[in-house]
PDB file of N, CA and C in Angstrom:
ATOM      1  N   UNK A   1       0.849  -1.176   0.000  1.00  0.00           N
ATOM      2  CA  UNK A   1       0.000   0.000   0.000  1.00  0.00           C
ATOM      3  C   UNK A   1       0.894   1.238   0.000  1.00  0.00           C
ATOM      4  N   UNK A   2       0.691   2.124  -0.879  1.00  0.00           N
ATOM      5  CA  UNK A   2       1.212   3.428  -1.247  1.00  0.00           C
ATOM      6  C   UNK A   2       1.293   4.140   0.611  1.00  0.00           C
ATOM      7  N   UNK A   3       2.666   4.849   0.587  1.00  0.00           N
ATOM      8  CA  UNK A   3       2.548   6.288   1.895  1.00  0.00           C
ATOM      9  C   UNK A   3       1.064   6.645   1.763  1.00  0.00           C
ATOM     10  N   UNK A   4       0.499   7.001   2.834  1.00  0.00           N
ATOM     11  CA  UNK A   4      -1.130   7.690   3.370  1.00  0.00           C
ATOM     12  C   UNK A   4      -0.357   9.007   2.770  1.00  0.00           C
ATOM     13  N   UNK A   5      -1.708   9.775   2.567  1.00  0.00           N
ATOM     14  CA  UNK A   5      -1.247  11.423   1.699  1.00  0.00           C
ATOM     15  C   UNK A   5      -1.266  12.427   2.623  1.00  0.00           C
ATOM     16  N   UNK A   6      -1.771  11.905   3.980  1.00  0.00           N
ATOM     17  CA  UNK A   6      -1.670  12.756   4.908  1.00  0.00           C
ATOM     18  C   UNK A   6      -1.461  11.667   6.407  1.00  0.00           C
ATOM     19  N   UNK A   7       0.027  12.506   6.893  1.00  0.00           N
ATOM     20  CA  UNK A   7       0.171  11.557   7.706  1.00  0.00           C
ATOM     21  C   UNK A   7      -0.346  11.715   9.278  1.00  0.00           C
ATOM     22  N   UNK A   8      -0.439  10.449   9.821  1.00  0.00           N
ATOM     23  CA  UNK A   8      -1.484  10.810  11.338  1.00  0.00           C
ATOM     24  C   UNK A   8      -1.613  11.644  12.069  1.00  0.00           C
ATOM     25  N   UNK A   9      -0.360  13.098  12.223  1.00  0.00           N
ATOM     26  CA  UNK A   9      -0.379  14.070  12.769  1.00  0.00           C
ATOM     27  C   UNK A   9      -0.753  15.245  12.223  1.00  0.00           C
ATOM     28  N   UNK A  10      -0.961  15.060  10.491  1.00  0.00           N
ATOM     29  CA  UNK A  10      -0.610  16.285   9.951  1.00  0.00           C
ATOM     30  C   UNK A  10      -2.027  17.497  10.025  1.00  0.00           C
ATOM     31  N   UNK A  11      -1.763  18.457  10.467  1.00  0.00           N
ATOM     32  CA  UNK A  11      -3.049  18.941  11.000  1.00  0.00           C
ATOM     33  C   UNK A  11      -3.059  20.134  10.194  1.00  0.00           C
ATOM     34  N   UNK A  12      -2.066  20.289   8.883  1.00  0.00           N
ATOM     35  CA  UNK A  12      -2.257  20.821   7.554  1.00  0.00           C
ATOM     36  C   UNK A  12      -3.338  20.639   6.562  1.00  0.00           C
ATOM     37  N   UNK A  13      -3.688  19.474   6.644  1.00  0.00           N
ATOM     38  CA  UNK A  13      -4.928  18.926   5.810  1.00  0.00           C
ATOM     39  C   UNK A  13      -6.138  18.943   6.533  1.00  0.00           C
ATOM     40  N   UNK A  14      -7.281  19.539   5.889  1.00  0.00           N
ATOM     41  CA  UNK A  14      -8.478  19.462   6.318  1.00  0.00           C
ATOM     42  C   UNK A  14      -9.225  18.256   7.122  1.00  0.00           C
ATOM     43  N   UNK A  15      -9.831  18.217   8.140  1.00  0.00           N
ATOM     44  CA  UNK A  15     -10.982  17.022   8.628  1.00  0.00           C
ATOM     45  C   UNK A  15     -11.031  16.046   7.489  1.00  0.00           C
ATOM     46  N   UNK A  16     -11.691  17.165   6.963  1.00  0.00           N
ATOM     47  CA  UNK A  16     -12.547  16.146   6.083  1.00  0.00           C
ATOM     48  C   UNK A  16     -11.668  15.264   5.137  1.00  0.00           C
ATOM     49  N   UNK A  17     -10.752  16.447   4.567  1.00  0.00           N
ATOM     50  CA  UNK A  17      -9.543  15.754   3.647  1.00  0.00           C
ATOM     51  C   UNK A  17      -8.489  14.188   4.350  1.00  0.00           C
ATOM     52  N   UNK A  18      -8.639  14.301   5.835  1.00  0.00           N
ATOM     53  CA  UNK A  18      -8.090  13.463   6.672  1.00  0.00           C
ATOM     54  C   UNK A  18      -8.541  11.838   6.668  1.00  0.00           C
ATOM     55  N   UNK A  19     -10.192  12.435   6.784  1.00  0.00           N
ATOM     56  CA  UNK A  19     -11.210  11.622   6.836  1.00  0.00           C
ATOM     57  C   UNK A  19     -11.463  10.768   5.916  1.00  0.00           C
ATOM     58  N   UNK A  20     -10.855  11.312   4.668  1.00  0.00           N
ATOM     59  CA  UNK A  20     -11.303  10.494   3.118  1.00  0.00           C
ATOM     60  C   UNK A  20     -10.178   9.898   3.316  1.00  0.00           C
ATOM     61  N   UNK A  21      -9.359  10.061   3.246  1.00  0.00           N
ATOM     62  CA  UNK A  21      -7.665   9.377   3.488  1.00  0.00           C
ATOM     63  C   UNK A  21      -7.942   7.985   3.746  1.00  0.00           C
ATOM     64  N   UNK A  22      -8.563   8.257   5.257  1.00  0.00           N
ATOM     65  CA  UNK A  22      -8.360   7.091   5.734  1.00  0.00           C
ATOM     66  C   UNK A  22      -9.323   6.278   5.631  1.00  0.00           C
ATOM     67  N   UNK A  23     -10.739   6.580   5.103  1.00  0.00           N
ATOM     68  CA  UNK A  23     -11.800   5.904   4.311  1.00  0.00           C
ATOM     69  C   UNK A  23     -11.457   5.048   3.318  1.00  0.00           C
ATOM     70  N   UNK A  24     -10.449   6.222   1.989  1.00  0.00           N
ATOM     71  CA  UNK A  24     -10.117   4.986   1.059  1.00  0.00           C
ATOM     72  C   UNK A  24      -8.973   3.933   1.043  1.00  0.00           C
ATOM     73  N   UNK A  25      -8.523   4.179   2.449  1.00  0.00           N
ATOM     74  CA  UNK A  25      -7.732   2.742   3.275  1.00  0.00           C
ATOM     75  C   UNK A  25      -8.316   2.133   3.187  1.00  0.00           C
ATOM     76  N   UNK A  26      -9.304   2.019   4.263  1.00  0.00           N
ATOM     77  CA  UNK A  26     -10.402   1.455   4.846  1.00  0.00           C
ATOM     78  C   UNK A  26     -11.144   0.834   3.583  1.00  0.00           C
ATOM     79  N   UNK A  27     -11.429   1.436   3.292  1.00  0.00           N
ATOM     80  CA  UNK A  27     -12.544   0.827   2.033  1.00  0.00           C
ATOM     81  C   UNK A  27     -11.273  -0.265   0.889  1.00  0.00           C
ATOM     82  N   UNK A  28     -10.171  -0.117   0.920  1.00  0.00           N
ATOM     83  CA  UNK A  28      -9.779  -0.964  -0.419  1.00  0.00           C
ATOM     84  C   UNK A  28      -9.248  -1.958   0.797  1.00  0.00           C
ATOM     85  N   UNK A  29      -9.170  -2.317   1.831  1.00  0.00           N
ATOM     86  CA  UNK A  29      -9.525  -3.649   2.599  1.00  0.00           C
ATOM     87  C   UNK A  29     -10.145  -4.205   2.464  1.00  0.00           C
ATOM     88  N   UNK A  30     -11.313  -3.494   2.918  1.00  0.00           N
ATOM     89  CA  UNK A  30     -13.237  -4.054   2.810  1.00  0.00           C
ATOM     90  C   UNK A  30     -13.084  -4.528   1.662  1.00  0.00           C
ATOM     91  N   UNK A  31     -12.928  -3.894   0.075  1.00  0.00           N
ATOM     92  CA  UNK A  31     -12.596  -4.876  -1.060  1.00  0.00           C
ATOM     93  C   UNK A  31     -12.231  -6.129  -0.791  1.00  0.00           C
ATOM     94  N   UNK A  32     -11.222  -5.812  -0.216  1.00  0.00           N
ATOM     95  CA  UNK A  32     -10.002  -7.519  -0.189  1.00  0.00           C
ATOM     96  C   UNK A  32     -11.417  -8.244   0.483  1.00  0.00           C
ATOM     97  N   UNK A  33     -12.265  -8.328   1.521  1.00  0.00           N
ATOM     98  CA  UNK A  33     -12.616  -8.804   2.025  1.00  0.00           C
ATOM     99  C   UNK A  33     -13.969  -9.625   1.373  1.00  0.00           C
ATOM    100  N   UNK A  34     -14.670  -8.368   0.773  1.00  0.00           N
ATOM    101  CA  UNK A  34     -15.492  -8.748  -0.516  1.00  0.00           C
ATOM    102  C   UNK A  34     -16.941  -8.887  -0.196  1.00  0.00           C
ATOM    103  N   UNK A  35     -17.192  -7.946   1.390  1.00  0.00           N
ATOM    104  CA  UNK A  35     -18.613  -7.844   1.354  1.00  0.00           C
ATOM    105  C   UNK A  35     -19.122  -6.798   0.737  1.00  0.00           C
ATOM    106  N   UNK A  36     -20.053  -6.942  -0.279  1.00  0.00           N
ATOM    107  CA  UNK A  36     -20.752  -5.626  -0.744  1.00  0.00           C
ATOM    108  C   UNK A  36     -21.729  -4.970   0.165  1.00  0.00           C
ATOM    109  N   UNK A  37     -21.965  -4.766   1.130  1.00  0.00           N
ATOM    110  CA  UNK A  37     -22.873  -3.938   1.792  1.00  0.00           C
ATOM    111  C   UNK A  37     -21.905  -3.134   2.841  1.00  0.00           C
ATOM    112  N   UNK A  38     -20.576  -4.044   2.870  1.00  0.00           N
ATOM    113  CA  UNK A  38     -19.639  -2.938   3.891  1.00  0.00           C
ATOM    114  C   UNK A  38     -18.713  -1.615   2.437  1.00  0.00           C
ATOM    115  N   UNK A  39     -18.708  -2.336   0.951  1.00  0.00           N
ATOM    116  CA  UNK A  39     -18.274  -1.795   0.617  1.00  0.00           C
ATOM    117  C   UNK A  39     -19.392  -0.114  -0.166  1.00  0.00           C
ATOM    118  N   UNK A  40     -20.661  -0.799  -0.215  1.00  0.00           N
ATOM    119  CA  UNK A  40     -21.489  -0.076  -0.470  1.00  0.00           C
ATOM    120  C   UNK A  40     -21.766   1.302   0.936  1.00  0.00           C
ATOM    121  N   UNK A  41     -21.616   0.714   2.165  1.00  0.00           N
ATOM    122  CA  UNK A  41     -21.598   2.097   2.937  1.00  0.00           C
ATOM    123  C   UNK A  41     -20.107   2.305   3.561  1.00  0.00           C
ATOM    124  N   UNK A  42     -18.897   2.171   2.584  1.00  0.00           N
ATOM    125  CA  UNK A  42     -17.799   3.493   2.498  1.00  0.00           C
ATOM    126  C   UNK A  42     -18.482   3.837   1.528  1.00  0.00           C
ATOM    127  N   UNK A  43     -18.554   3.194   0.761  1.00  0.00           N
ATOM    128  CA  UNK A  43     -19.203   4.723  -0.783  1.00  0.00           C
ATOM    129  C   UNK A  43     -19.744   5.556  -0.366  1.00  0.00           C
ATOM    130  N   UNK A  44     -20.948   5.329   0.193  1.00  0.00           N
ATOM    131  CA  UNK A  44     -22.180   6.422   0.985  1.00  0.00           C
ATOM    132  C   UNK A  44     -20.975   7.081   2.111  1.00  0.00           C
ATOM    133  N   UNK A  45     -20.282   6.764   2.904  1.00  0.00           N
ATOM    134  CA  UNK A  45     -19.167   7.513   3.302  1.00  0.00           C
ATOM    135  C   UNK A  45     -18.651   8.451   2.778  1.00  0.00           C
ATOM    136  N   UNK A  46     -18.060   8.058   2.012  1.00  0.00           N
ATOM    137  CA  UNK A  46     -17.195   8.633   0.988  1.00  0.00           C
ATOM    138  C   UNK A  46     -17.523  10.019   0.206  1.00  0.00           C
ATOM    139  N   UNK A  47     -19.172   9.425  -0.164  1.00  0.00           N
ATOM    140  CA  UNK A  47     -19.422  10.665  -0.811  1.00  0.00           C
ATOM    141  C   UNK A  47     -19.852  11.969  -0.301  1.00  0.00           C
ATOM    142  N   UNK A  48     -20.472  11.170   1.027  1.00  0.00           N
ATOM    143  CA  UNK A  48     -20.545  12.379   1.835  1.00  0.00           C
ATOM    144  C   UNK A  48     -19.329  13.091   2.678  1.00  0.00           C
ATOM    145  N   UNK A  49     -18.905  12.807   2.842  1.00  0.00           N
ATOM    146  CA  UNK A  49     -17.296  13.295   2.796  1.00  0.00           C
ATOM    147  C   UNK A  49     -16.665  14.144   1.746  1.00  0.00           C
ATOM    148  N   UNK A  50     -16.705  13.775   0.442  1.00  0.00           N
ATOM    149  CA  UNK A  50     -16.568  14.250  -0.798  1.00  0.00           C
ATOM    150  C   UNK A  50     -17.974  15.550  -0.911  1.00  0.00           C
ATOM    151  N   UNK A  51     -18.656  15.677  -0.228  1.00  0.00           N
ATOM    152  CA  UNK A  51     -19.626  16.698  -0.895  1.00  0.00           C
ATOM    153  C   UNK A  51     -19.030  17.774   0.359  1.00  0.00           C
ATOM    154  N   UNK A  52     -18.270  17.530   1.499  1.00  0.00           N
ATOM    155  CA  UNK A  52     -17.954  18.224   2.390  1.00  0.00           C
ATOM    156  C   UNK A  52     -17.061  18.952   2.154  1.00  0.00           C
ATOM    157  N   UNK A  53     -15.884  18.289   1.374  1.00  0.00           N
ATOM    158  CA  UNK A  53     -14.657  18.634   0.925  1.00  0.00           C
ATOM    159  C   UNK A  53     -15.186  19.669  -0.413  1.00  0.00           C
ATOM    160  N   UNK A  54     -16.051  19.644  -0.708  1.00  0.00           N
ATOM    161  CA  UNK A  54     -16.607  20.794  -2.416  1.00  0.00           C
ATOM    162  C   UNK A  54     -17.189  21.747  -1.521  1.00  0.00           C
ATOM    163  N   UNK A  55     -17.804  21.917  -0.707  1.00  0.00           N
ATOM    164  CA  UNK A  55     -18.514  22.840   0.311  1.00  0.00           C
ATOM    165  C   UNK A  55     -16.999  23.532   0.520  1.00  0.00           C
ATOM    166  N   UNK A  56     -15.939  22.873   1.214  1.00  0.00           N
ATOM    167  CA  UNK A  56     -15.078  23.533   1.719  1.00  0.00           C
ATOM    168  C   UNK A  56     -13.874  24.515   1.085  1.00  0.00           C
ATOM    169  N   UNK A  57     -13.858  23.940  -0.193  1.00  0.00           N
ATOM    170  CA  UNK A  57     -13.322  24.197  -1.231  1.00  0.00           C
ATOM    171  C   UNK A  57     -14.341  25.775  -1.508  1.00  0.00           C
ATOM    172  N   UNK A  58     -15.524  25.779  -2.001  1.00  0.00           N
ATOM    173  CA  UNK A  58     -16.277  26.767  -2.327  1.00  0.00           C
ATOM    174  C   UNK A  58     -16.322  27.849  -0.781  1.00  0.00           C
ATOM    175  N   UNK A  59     -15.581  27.478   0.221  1.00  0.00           N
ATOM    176  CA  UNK A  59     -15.745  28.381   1.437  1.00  0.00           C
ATOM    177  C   UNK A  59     -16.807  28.171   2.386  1.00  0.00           C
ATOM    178  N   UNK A  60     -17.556  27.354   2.122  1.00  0.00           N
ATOM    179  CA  UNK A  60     -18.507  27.096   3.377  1.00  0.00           C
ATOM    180  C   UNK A  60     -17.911  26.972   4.638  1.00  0.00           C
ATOM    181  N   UNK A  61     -18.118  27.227   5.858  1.00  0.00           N
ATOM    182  CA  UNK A  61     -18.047  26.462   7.291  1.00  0.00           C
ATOM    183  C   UNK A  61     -18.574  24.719   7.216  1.00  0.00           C
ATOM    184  N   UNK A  62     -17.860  24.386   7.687  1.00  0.00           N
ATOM    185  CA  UNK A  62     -17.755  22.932   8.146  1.00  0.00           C
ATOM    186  C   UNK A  62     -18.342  22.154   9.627  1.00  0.00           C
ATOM    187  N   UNK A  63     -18.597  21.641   9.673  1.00  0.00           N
ATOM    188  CA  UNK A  63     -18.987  20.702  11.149  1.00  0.00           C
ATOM    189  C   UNK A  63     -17.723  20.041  11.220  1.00  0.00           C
ATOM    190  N   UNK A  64     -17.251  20.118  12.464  1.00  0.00           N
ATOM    191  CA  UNK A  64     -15.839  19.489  12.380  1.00  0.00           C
ATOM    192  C   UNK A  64     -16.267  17.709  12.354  1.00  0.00           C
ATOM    193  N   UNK A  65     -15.582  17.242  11.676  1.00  0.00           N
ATOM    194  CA  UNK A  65     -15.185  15.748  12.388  1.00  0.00           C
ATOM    195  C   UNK A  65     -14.558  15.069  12.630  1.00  0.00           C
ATOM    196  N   UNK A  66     -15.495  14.229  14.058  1.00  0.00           N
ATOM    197  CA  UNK A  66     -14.678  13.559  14.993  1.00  0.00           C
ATOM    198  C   UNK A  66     -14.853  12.094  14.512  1.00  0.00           C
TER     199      UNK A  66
END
């Protein structure tokens, strides 16, 4: 597996940007593993994550997450 793009301390990168990071870890395991309903809600993860990161990008305020 490729270096993470943001590493566990780095508090340069956004929440959210943090958050996807380690989602699409997470999620290309769940692949290896090969249930579709765990891989179907990272997607739903994911994208909502991804619609957070376009909000943030365009300047919105954020809900932090924990």
């Amino acid at each position: 597996m490729p270096d993470r793009p943001f590493p566990a301390g780095d508090e340069s990168a956004s929440a959210a940007a943090r958050a996807a990071a380690r989602c699409l870890e997470a999620r290309e395991a769940i692949g290896q593993v090969g249930d579709p309903t765990l891989q179907a809600l990272f997607d739903l993860l994911l994208l909502q994550i991804g619609r957070n990161l376009a909000k943030e990008l365009q300047g919105e305020p954020q809900i932090a997450l924990k």
